[in-house]
Protein backbone atom coordinates (compact mmCIF):
# COMPACT_ATOMS: atom_id res chain seq x y z
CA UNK A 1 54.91 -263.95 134.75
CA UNK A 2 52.21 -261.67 135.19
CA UNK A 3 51.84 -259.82 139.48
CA UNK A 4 48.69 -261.01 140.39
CA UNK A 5 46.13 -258.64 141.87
CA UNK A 6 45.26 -259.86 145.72
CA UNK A 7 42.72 -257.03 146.28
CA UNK A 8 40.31 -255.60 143.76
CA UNK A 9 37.85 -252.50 144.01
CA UNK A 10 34.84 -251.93 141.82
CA UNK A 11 35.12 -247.98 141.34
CA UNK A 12 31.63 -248.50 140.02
CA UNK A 13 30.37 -249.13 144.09
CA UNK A 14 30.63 -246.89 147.07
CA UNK A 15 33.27 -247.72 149.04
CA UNK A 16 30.90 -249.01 151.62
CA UNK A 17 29.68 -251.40 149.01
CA UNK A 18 32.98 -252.59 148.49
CA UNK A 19 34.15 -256.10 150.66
CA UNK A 20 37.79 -254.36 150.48
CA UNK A 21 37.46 -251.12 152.25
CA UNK A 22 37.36 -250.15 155.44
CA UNK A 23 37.89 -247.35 156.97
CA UNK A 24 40.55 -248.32 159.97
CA UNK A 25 43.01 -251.09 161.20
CA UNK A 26 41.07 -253.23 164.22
CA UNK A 27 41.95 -256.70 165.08
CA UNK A 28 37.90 -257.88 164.53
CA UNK A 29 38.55 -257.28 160.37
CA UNK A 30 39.38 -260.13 159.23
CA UNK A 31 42.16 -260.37 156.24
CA UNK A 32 40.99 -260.44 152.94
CA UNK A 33 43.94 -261.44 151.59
CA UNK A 34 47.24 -263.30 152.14
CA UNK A 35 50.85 -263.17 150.81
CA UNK A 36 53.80 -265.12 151.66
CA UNK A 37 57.29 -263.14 152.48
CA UNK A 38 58.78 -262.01 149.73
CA UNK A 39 55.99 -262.02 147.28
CA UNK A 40 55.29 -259.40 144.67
CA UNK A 41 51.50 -258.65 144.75
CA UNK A 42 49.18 -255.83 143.61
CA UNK A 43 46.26 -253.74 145.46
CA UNK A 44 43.93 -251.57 144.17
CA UNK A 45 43.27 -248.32 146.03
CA UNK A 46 40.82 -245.44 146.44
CA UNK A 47 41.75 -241.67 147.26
CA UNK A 48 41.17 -241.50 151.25
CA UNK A 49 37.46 -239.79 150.22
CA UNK A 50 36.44 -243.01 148.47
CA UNK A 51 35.99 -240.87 145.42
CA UNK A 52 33.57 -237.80 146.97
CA UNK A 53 36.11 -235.56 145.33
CA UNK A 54 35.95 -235.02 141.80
CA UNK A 55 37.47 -234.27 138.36
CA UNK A 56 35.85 -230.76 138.31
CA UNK A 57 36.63 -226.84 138.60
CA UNK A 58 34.50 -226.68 141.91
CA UNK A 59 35.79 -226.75 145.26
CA UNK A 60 32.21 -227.57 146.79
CA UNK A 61 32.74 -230.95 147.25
CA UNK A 62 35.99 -230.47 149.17
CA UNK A 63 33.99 -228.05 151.13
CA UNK A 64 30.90 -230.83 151.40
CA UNK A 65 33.22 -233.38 152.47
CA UNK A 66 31.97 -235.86 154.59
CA UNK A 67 34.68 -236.88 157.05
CA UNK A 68 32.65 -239.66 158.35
CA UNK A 69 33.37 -241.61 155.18
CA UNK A 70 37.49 -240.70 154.97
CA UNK A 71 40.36 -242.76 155.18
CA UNK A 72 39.57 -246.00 153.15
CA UNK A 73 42.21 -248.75 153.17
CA UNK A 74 42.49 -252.04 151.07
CA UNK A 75 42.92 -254.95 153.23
CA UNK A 76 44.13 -256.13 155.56
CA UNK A 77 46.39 -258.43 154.28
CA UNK A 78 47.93 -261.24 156.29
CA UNK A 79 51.31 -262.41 155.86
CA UNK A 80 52.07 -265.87 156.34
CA UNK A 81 54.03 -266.76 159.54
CA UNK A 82 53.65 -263.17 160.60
CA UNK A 83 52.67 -262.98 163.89
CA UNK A 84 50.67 -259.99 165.98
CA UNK A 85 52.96 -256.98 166.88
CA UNK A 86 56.09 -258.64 164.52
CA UNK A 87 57.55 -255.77 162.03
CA UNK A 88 56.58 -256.03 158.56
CA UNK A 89 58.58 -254.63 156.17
CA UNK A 90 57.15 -253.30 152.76
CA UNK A 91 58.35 -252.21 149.72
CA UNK A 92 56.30 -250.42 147.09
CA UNK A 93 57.91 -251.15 143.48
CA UNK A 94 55.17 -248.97 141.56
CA UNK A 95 52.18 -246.91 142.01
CA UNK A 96 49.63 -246.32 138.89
CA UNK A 97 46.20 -244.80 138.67
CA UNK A 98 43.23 -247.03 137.08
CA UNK A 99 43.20 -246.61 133.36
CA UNK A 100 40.44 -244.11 131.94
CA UNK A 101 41.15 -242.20 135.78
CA UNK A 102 44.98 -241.09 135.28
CA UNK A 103 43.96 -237.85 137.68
CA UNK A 104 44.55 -236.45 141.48
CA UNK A 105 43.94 -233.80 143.47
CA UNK A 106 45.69 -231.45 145.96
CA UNK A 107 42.72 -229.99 148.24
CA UNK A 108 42.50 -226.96 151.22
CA UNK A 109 39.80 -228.27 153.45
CA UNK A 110 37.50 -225.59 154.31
CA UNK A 111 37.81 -223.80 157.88
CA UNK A 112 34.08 -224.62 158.16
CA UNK A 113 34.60 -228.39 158.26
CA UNK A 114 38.17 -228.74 159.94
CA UNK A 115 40.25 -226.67 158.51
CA UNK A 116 44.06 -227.87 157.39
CA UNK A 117 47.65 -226.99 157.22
CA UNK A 118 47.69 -223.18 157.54
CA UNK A 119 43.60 -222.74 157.71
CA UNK A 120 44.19 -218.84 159.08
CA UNK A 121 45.65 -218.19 155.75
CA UNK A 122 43.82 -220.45 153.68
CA UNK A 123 40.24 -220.43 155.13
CA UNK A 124 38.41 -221.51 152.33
CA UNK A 125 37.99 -224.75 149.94
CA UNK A 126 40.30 -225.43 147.36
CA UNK A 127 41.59 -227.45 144.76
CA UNK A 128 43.55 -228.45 142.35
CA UNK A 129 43.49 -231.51 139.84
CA UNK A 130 46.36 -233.53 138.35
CA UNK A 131 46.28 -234.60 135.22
CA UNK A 132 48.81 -237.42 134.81
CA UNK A 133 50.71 -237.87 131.52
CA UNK A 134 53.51 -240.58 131.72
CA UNK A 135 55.44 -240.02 135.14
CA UNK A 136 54.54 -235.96 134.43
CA UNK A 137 51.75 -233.89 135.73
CA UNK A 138 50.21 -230.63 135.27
CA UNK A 139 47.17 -228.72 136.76
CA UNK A 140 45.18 -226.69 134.68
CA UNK A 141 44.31 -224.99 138.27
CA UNK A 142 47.97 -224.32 137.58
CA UNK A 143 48.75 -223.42 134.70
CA UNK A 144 52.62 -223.65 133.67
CA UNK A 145 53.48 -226.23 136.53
CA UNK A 146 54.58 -229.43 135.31
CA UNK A 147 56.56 -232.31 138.11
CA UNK A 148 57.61 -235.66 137.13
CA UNK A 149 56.00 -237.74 140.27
């Protein structure tokens, strides 16, 4: 028996355009979606830029970021007989990228727009994408690196 998707993005809309994003947990957003305990369900995803970044060679759009439209989530999703401030326990069987988009990124934000992990030393934009082959991926920002992940 087939999983059956409970939340669906069109990567063809903004992420503001899309009924299944938001950017931040708040009791006012409603669920989109339910589940009973137990169930095996699927969501689809965006990268936590809604898709600014891209499958290029530049860094400029790491470095043109705009942090005002980070940190997308799918949901929320209630689950039956849950109740406010009860634990939820989840367990995340697989994770796949869409077909025709099997590619990630590592990124160094910019010092000029936040900085990251070790800005002093790396000051400036950066990034790397992942092409994904199978569970394998290499970088041809990095050449001779390949990491089943």
């Amino acid at each position: 028996m087939p999983i059956p998707t409970i939340i669906k993005v069109d990567l063809t809309r903004s992420p503001m355009e899309n009924p299944a994003l938001h950017n931040r947990y708040h009791p006012a957003i409603p669920p989109i979606a339910a589940v009973k305990p137990g169930e095996t369900f699927k969501v689809e995803c965006v990268d936590s830029t809604g898709g600014q970044i891209k499958n290029n060679d530049s860094a400029e759009d790491v470095l043109n970021v705009d942090l005002t439209q980070a940190h997308y989530l799918s949901g929320p999703i209630r689950v039956e007989g849950a109740e406010p401030w009860d634990y939820v326990e989840v367990e995340i069987l697989e994770i796949q990228a869409y077909p025709g988009s099997e590619w990630g990124y590592t990124a160094i934000f910019d010092v000029r727009n936040g900085g990251g992990f070790l800005y002093d030393i790396f000051p400036r934009a950066a990034k790397s994408i992942w092409d994904f082959d199978g569970i394998y991926c290499t970088s041809r920002h990095i050449p001779g690196v390949k990491f089943a992940g």
